[in-house]
Each structure stands twice: as C-alpha cells, then as structure tokens.
Protein backbone atom coordinates (compact mmCIF):
# COMPACT_ATOMS: atom_id res chain seq x y z
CA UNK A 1 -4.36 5.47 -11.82
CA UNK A 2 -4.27 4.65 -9.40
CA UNK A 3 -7.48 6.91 -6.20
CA UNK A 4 -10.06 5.92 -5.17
CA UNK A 5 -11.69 4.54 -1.92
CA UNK A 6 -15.36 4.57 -2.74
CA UNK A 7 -17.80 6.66 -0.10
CA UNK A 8 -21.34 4.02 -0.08
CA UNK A 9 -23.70 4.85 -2.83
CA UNK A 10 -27.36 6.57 -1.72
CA UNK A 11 -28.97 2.79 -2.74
CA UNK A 12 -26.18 0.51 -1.08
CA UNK A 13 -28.38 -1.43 1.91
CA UNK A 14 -26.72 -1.75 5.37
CA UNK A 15 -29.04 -4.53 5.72
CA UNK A 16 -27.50 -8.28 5.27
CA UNK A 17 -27.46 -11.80 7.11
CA UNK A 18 -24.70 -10.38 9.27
CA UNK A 19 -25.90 -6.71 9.87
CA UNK A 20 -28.24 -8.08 12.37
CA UNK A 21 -27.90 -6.88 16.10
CA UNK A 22 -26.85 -10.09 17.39
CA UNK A 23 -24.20 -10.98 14.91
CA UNK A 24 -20.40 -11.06 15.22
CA UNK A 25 -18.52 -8.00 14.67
CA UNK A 26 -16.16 -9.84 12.95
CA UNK A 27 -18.44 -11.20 10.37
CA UNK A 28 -20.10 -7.45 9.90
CA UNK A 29 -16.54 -5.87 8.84
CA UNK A 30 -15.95 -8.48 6.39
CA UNK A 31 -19.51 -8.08 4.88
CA UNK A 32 -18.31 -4.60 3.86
CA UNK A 33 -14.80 -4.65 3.13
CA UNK A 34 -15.46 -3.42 -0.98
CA UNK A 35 -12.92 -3.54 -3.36
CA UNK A 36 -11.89 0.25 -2.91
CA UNK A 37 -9.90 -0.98 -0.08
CA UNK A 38 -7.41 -1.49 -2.64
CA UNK A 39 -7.03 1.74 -3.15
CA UNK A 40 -4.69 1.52 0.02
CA UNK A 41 -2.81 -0.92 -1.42
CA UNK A 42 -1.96 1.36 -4.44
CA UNK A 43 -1.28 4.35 -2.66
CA UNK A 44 0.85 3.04 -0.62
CA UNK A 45 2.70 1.37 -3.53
CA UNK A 46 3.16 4.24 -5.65
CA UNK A 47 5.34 5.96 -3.25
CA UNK A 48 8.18 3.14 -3.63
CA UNK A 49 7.45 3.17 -7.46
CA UNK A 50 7.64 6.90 -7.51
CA UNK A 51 10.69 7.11 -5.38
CA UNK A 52 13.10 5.18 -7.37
CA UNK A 53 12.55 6.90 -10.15
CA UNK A 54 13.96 10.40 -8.37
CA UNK A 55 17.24 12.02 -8.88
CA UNK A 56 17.33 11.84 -5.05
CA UNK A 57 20.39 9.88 -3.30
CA UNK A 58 20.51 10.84 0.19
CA UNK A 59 21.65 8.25 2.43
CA UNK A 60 18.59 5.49 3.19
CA UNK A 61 15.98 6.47 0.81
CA UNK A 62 16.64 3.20 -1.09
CA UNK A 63 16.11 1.35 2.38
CA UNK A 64 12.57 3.31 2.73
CA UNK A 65 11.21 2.72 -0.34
CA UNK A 66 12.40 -1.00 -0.17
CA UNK A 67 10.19 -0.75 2.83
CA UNK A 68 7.14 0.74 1.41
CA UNK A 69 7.19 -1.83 -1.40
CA UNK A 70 7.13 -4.53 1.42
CA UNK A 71 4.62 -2.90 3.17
CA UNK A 72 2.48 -2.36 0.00
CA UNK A 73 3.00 -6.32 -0.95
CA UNK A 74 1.60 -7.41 2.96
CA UNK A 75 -1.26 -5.30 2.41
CA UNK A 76 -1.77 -6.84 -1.16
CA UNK A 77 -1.67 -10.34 0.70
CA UNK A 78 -3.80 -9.22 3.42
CA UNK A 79 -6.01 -7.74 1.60
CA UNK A 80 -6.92 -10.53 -1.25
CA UNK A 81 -7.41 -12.91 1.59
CA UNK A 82 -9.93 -11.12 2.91
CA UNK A 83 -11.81 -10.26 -0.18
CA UNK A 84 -11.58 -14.13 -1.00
CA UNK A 85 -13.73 -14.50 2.36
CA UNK A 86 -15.97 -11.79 1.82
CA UNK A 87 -16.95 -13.38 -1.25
CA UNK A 88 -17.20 -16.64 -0.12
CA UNK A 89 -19.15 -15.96 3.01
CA UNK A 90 -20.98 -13.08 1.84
CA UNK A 91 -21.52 -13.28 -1.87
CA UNK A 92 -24.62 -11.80 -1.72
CA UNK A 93 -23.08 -8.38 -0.75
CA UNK A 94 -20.21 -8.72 -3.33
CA UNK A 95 -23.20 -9.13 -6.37
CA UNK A 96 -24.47 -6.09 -4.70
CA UNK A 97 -21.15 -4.06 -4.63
CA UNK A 98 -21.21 -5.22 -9.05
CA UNK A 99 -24.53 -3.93 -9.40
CA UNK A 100 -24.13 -0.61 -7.88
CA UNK A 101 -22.69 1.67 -9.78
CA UNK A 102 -21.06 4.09 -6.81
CA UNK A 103 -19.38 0.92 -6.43
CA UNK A 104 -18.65 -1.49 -9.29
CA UNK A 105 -16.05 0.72 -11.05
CA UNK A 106 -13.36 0.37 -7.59
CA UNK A 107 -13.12 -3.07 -9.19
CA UNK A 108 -10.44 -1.63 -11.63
CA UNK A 109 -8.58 -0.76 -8.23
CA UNK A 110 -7.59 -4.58 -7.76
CA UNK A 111 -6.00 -4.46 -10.81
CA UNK A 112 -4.29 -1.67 -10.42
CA UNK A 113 -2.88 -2.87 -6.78
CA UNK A 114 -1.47 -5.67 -8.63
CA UNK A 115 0.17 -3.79 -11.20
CA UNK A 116 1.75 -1.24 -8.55
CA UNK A 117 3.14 -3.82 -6.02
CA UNK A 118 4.31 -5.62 -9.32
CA UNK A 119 5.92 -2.87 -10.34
CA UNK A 120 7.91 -2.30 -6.89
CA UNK A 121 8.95 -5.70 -7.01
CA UNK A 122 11.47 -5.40 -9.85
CA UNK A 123 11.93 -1.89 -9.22
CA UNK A 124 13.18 -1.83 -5.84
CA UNK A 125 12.34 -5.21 -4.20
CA UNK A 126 15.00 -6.96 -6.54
CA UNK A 127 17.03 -5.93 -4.13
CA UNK A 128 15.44 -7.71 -1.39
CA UNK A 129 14.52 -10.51 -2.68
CA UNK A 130 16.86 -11.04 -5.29
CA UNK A 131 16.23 -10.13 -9.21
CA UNK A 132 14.76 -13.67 -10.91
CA UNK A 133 12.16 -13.72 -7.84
CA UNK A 134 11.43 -10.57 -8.23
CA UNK A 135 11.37 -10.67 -12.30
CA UNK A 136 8.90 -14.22 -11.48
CA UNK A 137 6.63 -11.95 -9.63
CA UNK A 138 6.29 -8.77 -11.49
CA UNK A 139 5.68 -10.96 -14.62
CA UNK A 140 3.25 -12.99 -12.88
CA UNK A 141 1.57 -9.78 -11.34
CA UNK A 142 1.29 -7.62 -14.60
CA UNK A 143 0.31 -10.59 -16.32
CA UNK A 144 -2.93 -10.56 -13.71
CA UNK A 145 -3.17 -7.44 -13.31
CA UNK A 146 -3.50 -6.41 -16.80
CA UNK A 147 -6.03 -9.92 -17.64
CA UNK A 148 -8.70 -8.23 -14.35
CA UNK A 149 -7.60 -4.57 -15.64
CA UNK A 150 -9.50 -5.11 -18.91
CA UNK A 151 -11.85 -7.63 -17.80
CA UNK A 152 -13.13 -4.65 -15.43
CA UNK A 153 -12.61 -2.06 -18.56
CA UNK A 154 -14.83 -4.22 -20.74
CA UNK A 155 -17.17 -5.42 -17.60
CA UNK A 156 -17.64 -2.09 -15.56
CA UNK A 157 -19.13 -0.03 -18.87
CA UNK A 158 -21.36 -2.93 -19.94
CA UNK A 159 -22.99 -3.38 -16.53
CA UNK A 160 -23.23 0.35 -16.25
CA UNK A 161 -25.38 0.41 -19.81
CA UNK A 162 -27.52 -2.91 -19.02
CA UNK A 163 -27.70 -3.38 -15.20
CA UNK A 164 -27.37 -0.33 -13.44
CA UNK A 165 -29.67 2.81 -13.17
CA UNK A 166 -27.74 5.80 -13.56
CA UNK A 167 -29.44 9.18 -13.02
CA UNK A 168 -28.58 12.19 -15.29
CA UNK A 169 -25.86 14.59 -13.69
CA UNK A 170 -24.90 11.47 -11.79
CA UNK A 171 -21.01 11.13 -13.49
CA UNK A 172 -18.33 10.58 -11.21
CA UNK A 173 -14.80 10.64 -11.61
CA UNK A 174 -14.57 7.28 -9.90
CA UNK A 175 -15.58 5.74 -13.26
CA UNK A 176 -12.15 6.37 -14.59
CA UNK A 177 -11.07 3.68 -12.20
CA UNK A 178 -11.91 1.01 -14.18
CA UNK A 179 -10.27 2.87 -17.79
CA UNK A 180 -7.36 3.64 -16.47
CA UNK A 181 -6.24 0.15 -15.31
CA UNK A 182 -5.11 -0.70 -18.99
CA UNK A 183 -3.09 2.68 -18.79
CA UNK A 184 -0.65 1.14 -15.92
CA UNK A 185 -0.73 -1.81 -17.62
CA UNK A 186 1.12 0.29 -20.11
CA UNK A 187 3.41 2.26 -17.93
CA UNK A 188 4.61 -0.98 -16.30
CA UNK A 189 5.03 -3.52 -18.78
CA UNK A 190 7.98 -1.63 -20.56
CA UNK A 191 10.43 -2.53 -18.11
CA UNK A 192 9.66 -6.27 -19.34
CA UNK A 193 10.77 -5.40 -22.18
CA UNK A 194 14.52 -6.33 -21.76
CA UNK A 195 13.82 -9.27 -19.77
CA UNK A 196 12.22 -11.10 -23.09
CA UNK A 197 13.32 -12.66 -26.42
CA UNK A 198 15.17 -10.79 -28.47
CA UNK A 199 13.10 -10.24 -31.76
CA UNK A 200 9.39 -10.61 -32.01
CA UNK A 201 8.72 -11.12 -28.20
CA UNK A 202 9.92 -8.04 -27.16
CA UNK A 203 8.52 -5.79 -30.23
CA UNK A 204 4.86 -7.82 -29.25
CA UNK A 205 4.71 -6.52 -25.82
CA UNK A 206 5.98 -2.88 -26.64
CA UNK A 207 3.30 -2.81 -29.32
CA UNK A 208 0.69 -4.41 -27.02
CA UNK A 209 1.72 -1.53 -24.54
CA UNK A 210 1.18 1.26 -27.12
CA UNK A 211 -2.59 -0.87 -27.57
CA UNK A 212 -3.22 -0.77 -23.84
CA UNK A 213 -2.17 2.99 -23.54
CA UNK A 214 -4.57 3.91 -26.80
CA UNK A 215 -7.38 1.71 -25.17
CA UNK A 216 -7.46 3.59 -22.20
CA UNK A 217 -6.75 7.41 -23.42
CA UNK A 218 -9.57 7.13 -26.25
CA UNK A 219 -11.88 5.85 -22.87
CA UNK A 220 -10.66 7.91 -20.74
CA UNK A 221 -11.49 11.00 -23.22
CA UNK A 222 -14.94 10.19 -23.99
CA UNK A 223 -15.99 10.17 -19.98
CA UNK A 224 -13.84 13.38 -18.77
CA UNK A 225 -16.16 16.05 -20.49
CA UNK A 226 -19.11 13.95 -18.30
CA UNK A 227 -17.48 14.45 -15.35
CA UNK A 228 -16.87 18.14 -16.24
CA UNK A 229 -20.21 18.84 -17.29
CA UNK A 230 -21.18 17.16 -14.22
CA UNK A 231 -19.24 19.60 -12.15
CA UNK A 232 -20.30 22.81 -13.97
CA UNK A 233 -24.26 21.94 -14.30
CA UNK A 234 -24.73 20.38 -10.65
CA UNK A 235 -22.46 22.03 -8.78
CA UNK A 236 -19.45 20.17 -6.50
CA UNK A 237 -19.73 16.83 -5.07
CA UNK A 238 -21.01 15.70 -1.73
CA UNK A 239 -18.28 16.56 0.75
CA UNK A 240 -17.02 12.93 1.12
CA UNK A 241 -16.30 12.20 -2.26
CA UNK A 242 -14.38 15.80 -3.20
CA UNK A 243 -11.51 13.54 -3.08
CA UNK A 244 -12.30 11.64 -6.17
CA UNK A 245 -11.53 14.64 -8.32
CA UNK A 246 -7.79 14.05 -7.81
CA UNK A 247 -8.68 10.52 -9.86
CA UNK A 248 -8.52 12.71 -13.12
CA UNK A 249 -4.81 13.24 -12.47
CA UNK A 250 -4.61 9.31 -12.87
CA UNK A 251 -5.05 8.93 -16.90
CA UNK A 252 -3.14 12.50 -17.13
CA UNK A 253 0.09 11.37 -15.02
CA UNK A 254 -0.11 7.89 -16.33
CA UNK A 255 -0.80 8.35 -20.04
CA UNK A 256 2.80 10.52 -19.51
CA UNK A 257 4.71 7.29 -17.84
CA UNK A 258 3.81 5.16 -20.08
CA UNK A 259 4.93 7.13 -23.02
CA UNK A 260 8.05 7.99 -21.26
CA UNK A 261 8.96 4.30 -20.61
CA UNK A 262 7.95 2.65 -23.88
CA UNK A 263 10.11 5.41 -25.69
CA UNK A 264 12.57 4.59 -23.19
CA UNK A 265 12.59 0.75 -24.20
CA UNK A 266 12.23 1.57 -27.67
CA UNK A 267 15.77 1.25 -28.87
CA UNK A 268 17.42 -2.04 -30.26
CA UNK A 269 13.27 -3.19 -30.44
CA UNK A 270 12.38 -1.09 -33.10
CA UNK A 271 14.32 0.20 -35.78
CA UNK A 272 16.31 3.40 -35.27
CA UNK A 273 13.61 5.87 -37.20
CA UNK A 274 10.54 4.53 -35.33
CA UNK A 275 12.42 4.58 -31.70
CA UNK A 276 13.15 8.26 -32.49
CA UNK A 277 9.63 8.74 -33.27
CA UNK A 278 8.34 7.25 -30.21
CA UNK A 279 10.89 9.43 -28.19
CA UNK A 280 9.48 12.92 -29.97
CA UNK A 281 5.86 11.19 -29.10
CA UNK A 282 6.66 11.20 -25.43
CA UNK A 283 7.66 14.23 -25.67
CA UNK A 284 5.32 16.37 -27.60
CA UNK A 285 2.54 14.45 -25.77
CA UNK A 286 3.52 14.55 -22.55
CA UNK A 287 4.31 17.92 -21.80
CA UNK A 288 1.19 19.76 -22.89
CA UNK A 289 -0.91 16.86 -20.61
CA UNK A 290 1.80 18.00 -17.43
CA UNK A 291 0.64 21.34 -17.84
CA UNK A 292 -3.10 20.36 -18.03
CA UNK A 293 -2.60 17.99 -14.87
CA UNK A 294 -0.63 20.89 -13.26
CA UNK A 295 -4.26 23.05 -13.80
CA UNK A 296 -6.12 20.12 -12.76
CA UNK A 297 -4.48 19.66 -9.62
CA UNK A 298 -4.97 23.64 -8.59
CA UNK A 299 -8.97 23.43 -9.21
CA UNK A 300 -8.84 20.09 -6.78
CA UNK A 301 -6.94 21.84 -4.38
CA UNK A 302 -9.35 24.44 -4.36
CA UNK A 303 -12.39 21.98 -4.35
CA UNK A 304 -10.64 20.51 -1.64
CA UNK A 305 -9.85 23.68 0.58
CA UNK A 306 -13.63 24.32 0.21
CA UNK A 307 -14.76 21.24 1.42
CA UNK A 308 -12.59 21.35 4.79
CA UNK A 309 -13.85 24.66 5.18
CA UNK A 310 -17.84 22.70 4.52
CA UNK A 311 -16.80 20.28 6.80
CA UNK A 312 -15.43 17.21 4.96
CA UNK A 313 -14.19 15.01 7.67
CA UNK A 314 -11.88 11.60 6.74
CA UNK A 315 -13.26 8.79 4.67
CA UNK A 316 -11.80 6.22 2.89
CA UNK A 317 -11.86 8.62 -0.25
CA UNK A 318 -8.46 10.48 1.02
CA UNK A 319 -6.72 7.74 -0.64
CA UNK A 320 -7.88 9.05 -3.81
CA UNK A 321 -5.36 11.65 -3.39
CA UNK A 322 -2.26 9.57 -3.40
CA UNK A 323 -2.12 7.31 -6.09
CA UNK A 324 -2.86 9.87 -9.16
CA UNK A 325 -0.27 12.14 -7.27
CA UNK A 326 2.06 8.94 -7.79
CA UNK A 327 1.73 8.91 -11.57
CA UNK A 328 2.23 12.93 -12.00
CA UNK A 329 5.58 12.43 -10.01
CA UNK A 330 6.43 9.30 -12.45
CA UNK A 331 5.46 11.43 -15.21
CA UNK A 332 7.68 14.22 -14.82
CA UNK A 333 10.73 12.21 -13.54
CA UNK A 334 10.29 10.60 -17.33
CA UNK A 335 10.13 14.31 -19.06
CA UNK A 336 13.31 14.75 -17.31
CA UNK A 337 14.86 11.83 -18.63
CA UNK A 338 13.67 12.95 -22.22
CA UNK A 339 14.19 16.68 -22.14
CA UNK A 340 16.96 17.10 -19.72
CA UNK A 341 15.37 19.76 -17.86
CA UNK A 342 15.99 20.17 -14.60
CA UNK A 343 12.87 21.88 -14.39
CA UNK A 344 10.41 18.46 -14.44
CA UNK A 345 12.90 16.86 -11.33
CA UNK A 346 12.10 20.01 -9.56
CA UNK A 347 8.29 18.98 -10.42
CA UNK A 348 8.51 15.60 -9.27
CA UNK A 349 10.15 16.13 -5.89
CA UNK A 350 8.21 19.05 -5.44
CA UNK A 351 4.81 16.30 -6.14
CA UNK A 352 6.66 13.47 -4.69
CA UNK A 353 6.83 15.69 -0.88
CA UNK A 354 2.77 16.02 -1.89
CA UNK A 355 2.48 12.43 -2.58
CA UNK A 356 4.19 10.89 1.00
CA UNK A 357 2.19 13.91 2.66
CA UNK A 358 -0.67 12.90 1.78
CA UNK A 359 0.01 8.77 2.00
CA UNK A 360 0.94 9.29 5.42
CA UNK A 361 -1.65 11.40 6.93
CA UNK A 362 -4.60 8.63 5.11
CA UNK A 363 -1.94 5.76 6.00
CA UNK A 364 -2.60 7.40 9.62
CA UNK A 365 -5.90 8.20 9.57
CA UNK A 366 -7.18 4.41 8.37
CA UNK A 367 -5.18 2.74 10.90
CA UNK A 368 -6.94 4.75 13.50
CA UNK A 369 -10.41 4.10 11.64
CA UNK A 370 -9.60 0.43 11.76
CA UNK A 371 -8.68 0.47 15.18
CA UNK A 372 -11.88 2.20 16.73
CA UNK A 373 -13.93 -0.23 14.24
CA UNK A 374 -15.36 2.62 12.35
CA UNK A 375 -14.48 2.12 8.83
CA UNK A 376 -15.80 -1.63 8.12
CA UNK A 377 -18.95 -0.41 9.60
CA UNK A 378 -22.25 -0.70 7.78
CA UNK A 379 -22.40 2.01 5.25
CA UNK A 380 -24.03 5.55 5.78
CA UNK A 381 -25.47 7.30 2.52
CA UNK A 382 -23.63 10.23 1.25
CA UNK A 383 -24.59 13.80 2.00
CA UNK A 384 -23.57 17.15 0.57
C-alpha cells in the first residue's frame, strides 16, 4: 500500500556533519536519502505486479512488465545499498528520520518494496530467471518483508505515543504506511500457498494471511476517521503533500487483493464449505470497499486539480500516486476473477492506463531531480 515519498517535516534540521559549506556533495545526498525513497521502488513494482494480472495479451506486454520487474529489483538493490551507508556514515540523521514523525512511518515503505519486487519475481520474473530462483527469492523476500512490515506496524505507533510530539489536527495519511505493510503481506503470500506442504503448512500460512489482513484493516480503521477529521476541521494539506491522500486507496485496493487471492488459494487447503465461504467473503467484502475507493479516488483527484491550480510543483510525494493505484487495479482484476464481470476488467485497465501514467511522468520527473542534484538536497520545511 504501497505511496508515499515523504515531503521534510516543519522540525527536520538541514543542519548535520555533512551539511556544512565545505563538505562533499556526495556525502550531503546520502545524509538525506530517507526511507520514502522506497516508495520508488514500489511504484515502480506494482506496475509489473498489476500487469500480469490483466486480461490483456497484446503482443510484448509480457516482455514489458518482465522489464519493469527488473527495473524495480535494480532499484531495490540500489537502493538498500545506499540506505546501508547512510546509516552507517550518518546514523545520527537516520535516529532523526525515527524520531520525527513526518518521517518515521515511510519506514513501512521498505517493507513494502520488498514485498512488491518479491511479488514480481514469481509473478513474472520466473520467466527470466527461471521458477525455483525465482520461488527462492519471493520466499526469501516476503519472508523479510513481512518480519520489517510488522516490526514497523508495532514500532511506528509506539514511538508515535512515547517519543514523538504530535500536535492536534496534525494526522496524515502517511501514517497508514506503516499499517498497511501487513496488508501486502497478505495479498502476496497466497501465491505461496501451492508451493508448500500439503496439509498443515499450507492451511498455516493461509490462516496467518487472513491474521495479517485482520491486523492491518482493524489499524487501518481506527486512523482513517483521523485523517478525515483532519481534512474537514483544518482544511487541505500543504500543497506538497496533497499527494499523500491517494495513500488511503492503499488499505482499500489491498484489503480487496488479498481477499481475492486467499479465496483464490482456498480450495484443496480448506475443506470445501469453508473455501466457499472465503470465496462469498471476497466477494461481499470487496465490492462495497471498490466502490468506496472509486469515491475516494474522485475527492483526490479533485484535491489534486486544486493544488496544481495553488501551485503544487513536483516532489518526491507524486509517487504516492502510483502504488495505491497498483492495488485498486489488483483489486478489481480479482473481482473479475470472482464475479465474472466484465465490468471490474474494464475497471482495472481503465486504473491500470492511470497507474503507468502516473509511474512514468514521477519515474520522469525524479530522474531529472536526481540529475540536476535537487532532490537529495537538504530539506526545505513544508508550506501551504
């Protein structure tokens, strides 16, 4: 869910051992390289995850989103080396990115970037890299991803109540991040399933699914009315972060995967009566959250139109739009699958064309913010 690049909090200092004038440029980009910068990783992810799930065959779209997955996985790579030396080298900025609580919660993004890329490994990279490499890795990823994903679920809330200093008004969307990490635990670790034991193995990790999907809904529910009473009582957010309101799709499309795909691995697991039940759950649940996501995504569009008309230039918040597009497409590709209407594949090519949009116009818009040496910049405190 999964969203998502953070925009520096009011209190985060642009003040370190290597902000000084005289020190290496080099050195200064690593310093603030925060973990939303996995929020790249994930969007770009989602699109190969999203993508192979379509009824869509036209010649080379395999090819593509075997490419996307690759590109997701170098950025993965990329990406955790770097953090590793931004938190050997500058460990006093990485305590400061935990205590800060515009900040802390893009932790749940790492785990997230593992689950995706795991994800588009035995999805679509199986057929790169062959399936029992690319069975070793998703297993090894999810397996990660999931321990960090409720390490930062359990972590993020309990620094938030002891160590940070959160005004009233002050809820954010961003601090689903951290809930919803459990949720694509859930969505992912179905297609597992199959690969395990016969017998108890299997049934554990289904049921261990449906505990990671509760986990994160029952979370997820107590901070939305926050962030919507947040909204209505203060007014919109500052400019850069009107992008984080597409995070609320997250939970929304992913709660629907998951469901989808554990029904979907159901059979031969469970016995016959509670399969069926767990097909009418994905079903009767599902739909009712698509159409709330569907009105979701039309008041952030319109939050959105309003702040380009304000203003809103690009931060590193655009990628918030992508991954929680990614989910609603996986969503309604698996109402298809249990409905049969054609109606939800219309939905999720019709999001999917959203989704790559809006991927490639922040894919393009970071590379060019990287280039000029903008975006690993000290921070700049938010404005309205």
């Amino acid at each position: 869910m999964a969203t998502l690049a953070h925009a520096p909090s009011r209190s985060t200092p642009a003040t370190g051992p290597d902000s000084s004038p005289g020190a290496p440029e080099t050195a200064a980009s690593i310093r603030y390289l925060g973990p939303n910068w996995y929020a790249a990783v994930m969007g770009t992810a989602i699109v190969a995850n999203a993508g192979a799930v379509l009824p869509l065959t036209a010649p080379g779209l395999r090819v593509a989103y075997q490419v996307v997955w690759a590109l997701s996985a170098l950025m993965l790579l990329t990406l955790l080396a770097a953090r590793t030396v931004h938190w050997v080298r500058h460990r006093d900025q990485a305590r400061r990115h935990l205590l800060d609580p515009a900040v802390a919660p893009f932790y749940g993004c790492l785990a997230m970037a593992l689950l995706a890329v795991g994800g588009g490994t035995l999805a679509v990279g199986r057929e790169v890299i062959g399936e029992p490499a690319a069975l070793a890795a998703d297993a090894a990823l999810w397996t990660v991803g999931t321990v960090v994903g409720l390490t930062c679920a359990a972590a993020v809330p309990y620094l938030m109540v002891t160590r940070h200093r959160i005004e009233a008004g002050s809820a954010s969307p961003v601090w689903l991040l951290p809930l919803v990490a459990p949720m694509v635990s859930a969505a992912l670790g179905p297609a597992l399933v199959p690969h395990l034991p016969a017998g108890q193995c299997q049934a554990a990790l289904l049921f261990a699914c449906y505990a990671l999907f509760g986990m994160s809904l029952l979370a997820t529910l107590l901070v939305l009315p926050l962030v919507l009473s947040r909204l209505i009582h203060h007014g919109p957010l500052p400019l850069a972060l009107t992008p984080t309101l597409f995070l609320v799709l997250g939970p929304l499309g992913q709660s629907t995967t998951a469901l989808a795909n554990l029904a979907h691995a159901a059979p031969g697991v469970v016995d016959a009566s509670t399969a069926h039940a767990m097909a009418a759950f994905a079903v009767l649940y599902g739909v009712p959250v698509m159409g709330f996501a569907l009105l979701w995504l039309a008041i952030a569009a319109a939050m959105v139109v309003r702040a380009f008309r304000n203003g809103m230039g690009f931060t590193m918040t655009w990628w918030g739009f992508t991954f929680p597009l990614g989910t609603c497409v996986t969503g309604a590709a698996g109402l298809a699958l249990r409905t049969g209407l054609g109606a939800f594949d219309g939905l999720a090519v019709g999001l999917f064309t959203l989704l790559v949009t809006a991927v490639a116009v922040a894919g393009a818009r970071t590379a060019v913010g990287l280039a000029r040496g903008r975006l690993l910049a000290p921070p700049r405190p938010v404005t309205a």
